[in-house]
Protein backbone atom coordinates (compact mmCIF):
# COMPACT_ATOMS: atom_id res chain seq x y z
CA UNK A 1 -130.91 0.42 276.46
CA UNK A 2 -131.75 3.50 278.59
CA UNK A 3 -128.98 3.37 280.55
CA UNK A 4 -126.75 2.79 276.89
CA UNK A 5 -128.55 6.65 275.62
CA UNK A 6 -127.96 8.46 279.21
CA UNK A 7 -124.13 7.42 279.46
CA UNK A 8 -124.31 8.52 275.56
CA UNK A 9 -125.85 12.22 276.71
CA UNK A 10 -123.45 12.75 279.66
CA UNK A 11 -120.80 12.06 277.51
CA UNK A 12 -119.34 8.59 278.54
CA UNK A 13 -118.85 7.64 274.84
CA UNK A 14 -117.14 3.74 276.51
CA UNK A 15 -119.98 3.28 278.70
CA UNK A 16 -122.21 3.33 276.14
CA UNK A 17 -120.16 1.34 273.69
CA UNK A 18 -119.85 -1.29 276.58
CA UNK A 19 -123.91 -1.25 277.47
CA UNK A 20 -124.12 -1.96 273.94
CA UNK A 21 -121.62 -4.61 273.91
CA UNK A 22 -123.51 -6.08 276.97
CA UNK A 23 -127.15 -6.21 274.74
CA UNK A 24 -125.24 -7.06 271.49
CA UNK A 25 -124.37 -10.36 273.04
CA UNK A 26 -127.89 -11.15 274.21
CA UNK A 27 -128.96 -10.86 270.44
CA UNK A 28 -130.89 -7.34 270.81
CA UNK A 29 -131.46 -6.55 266.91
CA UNK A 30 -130.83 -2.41 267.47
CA UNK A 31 -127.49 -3.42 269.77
CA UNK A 32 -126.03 -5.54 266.58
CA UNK A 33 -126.81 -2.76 264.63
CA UNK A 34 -125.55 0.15 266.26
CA UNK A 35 -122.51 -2.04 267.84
CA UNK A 36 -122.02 -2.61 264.10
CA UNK A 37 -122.13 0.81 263.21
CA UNK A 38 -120.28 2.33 266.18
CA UNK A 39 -117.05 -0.49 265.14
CA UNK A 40 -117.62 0.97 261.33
CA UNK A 41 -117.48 4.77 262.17
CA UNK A 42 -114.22 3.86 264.71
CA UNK A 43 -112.46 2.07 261.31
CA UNK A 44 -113.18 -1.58 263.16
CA UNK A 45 -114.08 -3.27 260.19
CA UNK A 46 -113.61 -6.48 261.28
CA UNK A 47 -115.73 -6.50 264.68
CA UNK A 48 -118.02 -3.93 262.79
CA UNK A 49 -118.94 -7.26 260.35
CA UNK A 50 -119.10 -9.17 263.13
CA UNK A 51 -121.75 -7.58 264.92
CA UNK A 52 -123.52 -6.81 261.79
CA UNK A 53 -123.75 -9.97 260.00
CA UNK A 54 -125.42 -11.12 263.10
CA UNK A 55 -127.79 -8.10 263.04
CA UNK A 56 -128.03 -9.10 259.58
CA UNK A 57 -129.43 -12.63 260.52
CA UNK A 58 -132.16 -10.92 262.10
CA UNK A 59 -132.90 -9.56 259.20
CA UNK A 60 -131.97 -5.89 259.22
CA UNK A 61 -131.68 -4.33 255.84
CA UNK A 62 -129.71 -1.71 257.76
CA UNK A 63 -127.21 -4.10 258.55
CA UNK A 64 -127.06 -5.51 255.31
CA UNK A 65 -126.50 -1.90 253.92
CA UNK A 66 -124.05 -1.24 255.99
CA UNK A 67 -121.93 -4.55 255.19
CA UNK A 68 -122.26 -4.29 251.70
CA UNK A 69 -120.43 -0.72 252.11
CA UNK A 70 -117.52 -2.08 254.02
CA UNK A 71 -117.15 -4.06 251.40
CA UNK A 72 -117.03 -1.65 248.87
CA UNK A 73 -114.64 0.33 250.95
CA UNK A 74 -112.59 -3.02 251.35
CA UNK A 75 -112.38 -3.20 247.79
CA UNK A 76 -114.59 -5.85 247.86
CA UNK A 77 -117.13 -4.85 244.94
CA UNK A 78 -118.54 -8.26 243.80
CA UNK A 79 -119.50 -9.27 247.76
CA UNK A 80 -121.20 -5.92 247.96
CA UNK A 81 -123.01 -5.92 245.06
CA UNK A 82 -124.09 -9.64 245.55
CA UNK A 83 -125.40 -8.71 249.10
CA UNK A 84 -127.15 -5.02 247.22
CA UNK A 85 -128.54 -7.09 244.72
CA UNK A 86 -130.26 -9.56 247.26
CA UNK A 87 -131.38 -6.29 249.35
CA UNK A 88 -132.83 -4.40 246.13
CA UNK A 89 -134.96 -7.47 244.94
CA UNK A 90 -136.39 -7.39 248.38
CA UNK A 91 -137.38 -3.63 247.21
CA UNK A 92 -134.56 -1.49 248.96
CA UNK A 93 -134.65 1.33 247.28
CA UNK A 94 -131.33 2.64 249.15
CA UNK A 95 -129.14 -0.72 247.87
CA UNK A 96 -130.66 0.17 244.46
CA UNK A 97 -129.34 3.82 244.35
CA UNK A 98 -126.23 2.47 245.62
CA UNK A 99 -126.26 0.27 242.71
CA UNK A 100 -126.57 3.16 240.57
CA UNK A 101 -123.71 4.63 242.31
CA UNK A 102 -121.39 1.71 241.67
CA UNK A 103 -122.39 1.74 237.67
CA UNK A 104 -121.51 5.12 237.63
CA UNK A 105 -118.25 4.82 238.68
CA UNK A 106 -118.16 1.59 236.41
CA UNK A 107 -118.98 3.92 233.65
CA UNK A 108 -121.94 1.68 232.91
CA UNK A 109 -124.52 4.41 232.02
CA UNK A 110 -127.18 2.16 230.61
CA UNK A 111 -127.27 -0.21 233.95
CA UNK A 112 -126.94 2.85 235.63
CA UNK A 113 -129.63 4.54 234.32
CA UNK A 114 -131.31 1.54 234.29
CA UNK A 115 -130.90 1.35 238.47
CA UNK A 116 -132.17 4.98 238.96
CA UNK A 117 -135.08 4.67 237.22
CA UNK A 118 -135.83 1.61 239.57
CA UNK A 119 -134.58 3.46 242.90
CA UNK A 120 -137.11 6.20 241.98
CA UNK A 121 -139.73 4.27 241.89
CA UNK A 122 -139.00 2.70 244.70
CA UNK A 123 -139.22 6.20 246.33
CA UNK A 124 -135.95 6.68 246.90
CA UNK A 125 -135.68 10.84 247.61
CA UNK A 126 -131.97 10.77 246.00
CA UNK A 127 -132.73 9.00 242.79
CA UNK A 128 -135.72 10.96 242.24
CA UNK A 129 -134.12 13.81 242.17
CA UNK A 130 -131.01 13.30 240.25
CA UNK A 131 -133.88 11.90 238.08
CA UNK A 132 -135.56 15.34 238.39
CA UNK A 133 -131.97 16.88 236.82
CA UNK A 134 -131.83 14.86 234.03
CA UNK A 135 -135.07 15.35 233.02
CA UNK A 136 -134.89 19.07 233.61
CA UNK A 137 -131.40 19.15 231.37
CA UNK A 138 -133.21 17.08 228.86
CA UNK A 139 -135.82 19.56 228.21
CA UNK A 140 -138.48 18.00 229.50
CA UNK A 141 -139.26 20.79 232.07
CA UNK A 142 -142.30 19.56 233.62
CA UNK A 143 -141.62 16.39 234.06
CA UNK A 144 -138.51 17.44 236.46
CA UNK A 145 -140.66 19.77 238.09
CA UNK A 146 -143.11 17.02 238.94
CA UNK A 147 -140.28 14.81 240.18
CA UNK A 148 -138.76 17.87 242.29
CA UNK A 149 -141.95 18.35 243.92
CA UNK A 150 -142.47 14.54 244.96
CA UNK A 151 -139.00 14.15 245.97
CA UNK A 152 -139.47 17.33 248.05
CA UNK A 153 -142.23 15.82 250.09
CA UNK A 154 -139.91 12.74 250.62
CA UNK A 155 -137.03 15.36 252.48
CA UNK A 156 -134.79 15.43 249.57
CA UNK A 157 -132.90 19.35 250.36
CA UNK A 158 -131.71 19.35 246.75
CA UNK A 159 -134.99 18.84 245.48
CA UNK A 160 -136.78 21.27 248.19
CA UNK A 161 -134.14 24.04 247.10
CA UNK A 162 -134.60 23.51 243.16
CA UNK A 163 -138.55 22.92 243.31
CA UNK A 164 -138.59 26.19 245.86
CA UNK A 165 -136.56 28.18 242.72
CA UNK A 166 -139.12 26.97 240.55
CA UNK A 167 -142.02 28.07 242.57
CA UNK A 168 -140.76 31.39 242.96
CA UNK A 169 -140.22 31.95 239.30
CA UNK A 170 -144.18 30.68 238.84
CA UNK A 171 -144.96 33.92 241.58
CA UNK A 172 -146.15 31.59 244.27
CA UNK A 173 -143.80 33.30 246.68
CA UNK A 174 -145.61 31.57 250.04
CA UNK A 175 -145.10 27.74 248.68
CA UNK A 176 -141.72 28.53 247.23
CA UNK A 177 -140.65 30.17 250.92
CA UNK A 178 -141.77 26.69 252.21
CA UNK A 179 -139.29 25.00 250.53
CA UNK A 180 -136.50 27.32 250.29
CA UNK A 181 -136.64 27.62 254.25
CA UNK A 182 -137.10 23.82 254.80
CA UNK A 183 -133.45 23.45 252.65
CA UNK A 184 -132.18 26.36 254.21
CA UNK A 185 -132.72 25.17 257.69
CA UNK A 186 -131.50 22.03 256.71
CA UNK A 187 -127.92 22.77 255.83
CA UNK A 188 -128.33 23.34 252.07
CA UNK A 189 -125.69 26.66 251.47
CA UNK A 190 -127.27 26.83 247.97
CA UNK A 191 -130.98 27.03 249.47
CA UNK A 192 -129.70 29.67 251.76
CA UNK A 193 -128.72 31.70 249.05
CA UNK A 194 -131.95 31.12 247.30
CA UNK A 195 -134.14 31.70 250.44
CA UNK A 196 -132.23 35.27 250.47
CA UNK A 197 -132.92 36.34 247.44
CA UNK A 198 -136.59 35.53 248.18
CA UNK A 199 -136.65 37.78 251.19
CA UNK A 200 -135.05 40.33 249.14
CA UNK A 201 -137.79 40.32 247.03
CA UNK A 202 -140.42 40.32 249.78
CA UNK A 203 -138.38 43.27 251.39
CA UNK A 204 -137.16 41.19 254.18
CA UNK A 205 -133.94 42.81 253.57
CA UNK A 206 -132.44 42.11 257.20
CA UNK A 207 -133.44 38.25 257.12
CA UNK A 208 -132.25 38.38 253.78
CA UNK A 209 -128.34 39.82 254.53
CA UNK A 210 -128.71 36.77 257.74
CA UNK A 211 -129.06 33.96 255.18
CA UNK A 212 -126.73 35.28 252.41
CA UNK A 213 -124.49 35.58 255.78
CA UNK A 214 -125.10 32.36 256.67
CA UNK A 215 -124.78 30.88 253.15
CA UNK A 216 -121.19 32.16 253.19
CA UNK A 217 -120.58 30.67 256.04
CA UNK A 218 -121.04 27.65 254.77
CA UNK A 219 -118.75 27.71 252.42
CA UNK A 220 -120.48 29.01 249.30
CA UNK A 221 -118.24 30.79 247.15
CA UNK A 222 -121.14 32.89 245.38
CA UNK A 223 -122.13 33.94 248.68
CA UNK A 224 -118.85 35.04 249.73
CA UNK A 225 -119.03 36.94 246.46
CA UNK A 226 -122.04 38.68 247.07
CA UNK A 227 -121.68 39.97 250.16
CA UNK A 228 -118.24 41.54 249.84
CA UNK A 229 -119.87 43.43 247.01
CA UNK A 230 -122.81 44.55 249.37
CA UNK A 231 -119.46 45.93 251.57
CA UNK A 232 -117.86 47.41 248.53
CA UNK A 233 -121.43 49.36 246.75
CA UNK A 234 -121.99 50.55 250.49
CA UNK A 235 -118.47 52.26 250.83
CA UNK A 236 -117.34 50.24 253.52
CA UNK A 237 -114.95 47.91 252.35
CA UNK A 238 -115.47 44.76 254.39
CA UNK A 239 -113.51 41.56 253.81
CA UNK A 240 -114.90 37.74 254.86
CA UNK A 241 -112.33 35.09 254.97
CA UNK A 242 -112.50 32.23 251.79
CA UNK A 243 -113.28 29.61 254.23
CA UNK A 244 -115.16 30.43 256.77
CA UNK A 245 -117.11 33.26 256.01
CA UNK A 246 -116.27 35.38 259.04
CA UNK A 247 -115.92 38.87 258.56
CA UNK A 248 -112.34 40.10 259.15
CA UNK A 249 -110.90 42.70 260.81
CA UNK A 250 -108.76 45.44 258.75
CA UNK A 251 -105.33 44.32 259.73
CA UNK A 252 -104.08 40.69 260.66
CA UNK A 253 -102.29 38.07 258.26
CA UNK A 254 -105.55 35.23 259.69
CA UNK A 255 -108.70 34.63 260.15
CA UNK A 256 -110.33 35.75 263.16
CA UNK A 257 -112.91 32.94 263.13
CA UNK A 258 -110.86 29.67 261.76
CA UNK A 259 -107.19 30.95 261.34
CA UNK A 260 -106.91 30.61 257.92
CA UNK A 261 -103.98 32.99 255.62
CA UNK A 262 -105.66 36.08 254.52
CA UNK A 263 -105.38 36.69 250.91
CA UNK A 264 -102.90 39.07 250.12
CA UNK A 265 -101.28 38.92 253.82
């Protein structure tokens, strides 16, 4: 398989796929499964199941994940949830929050409730914290608190961003900059905002105005907000595009960044 991930570094994206191809058919478990995966993410449903069915027989739960989610996208709901059933008895806790997905959408909310609750225990970081927000929204406070944290220590950036608010409200500005800067770095655009208002209040004002900055750069609205007032209080009347976040110049019908209208042009 080295010679599969160097082709895949320099670039050669059909080297790769035919290396794989190549230790796919000598029945090489990770092959099946990324083979299988590859065909998926290319909209090759068909040779994706292929692959993956036999990855499947080799028993991957991976593989079985990832069939039971071309079926769903097939339209084939009763085949995937026969398949995420069989995974989630065998203590999956990603088929069972995918289970609670599928009620959801069923409008089941008992069985769905009833398949979070299960996920969580099972550890899975997603249910726990959408567990976390219903308890939280129910009142019970410190019970979502308790689930924030643990879901937090299982990667969860949601949870890491709303248990790093929490901790910063309590004072305990060290442990709730742990967090906030874990979600931050992550990707969250929510924990980015967070994480700035932190260093505002630590009078890290320049790291601050970075990850506001970079919070509306990905695309959070409240962000955007924020720091055209900055602009405006200071006198100076800067715009950022809706988008992309990129400061604009003072004349131009686009963006300078992405090319999207200006409002108003």
């Amino acid at each position: 398989m080295w010679m599969s991930q160097l082709a895949y570094r320099q670039g050669d994206h059909e080297l790769q796929h035919q290396r794989l191809i190549s230790a796919a058919e000598q029945n090489y478990p990770p092959a099946l499964l990324a083979l299988g995966a590859w065909e998926r993410e290319n909209g090759n449903n068909q040779q994706a199941l292929f692959w993956l069915n036999r990855a499947a027989e080799f028993g991957s739960s991976e593989a079985a994940l990832l069939i039971a989610r071309i079926y769903l996208d097939t339209r084939k709901a009763e085949e995937a949830r026969r398949i995420l059933i069989e995974q989630s008895q065998s203590g999956n806790s990603e088929a069972m929050f995918v289970l609670y997905d599928m009620a959801m959408k069923d409008g089941d909310e008992k069985a769905a409730h009833g398949w979070l609750v299960v996920a969580a225990e099972a550890d899975s970081p997603d249910a726990i914290h959408l567990l976390a927000e219903r308890e939280w929204d129910a009142g019970n406070h410190h019970r979502g608190e308790e689930l924030w944290h643990k879901a937090s220590q299982l990667g969860q950036l949601q949870a890491m961003h709303r248990w790093g608010v929490v901790l910063g409200e309590r004072g305990d500005y060290d442990e709730a900059e742990r967090w906030l800067s874990a979600s931050a770095e992550g990707g969250n655009p929510e924990a980015m905002m967070a994480y700035s208002a932190l260093l505002t209040r630590l009078g890290r004002h320049q790291a601050a105005k970075d990850w506001l900055t970079r919070s509306a750069q990905a695309g959070n609205p409240e962000a955007l907000s924020s720091l055209a007032d900055m602009a405006d209080s200071a006198g100076q009347h800067r715009r950022f595009c809706t988008e992309c976040g990129a400061e604009q110049a003072s004349t131009g019908r686009f963006c300078i960044a992405c090319g999207t209208p200006r409002a108003g042009a």
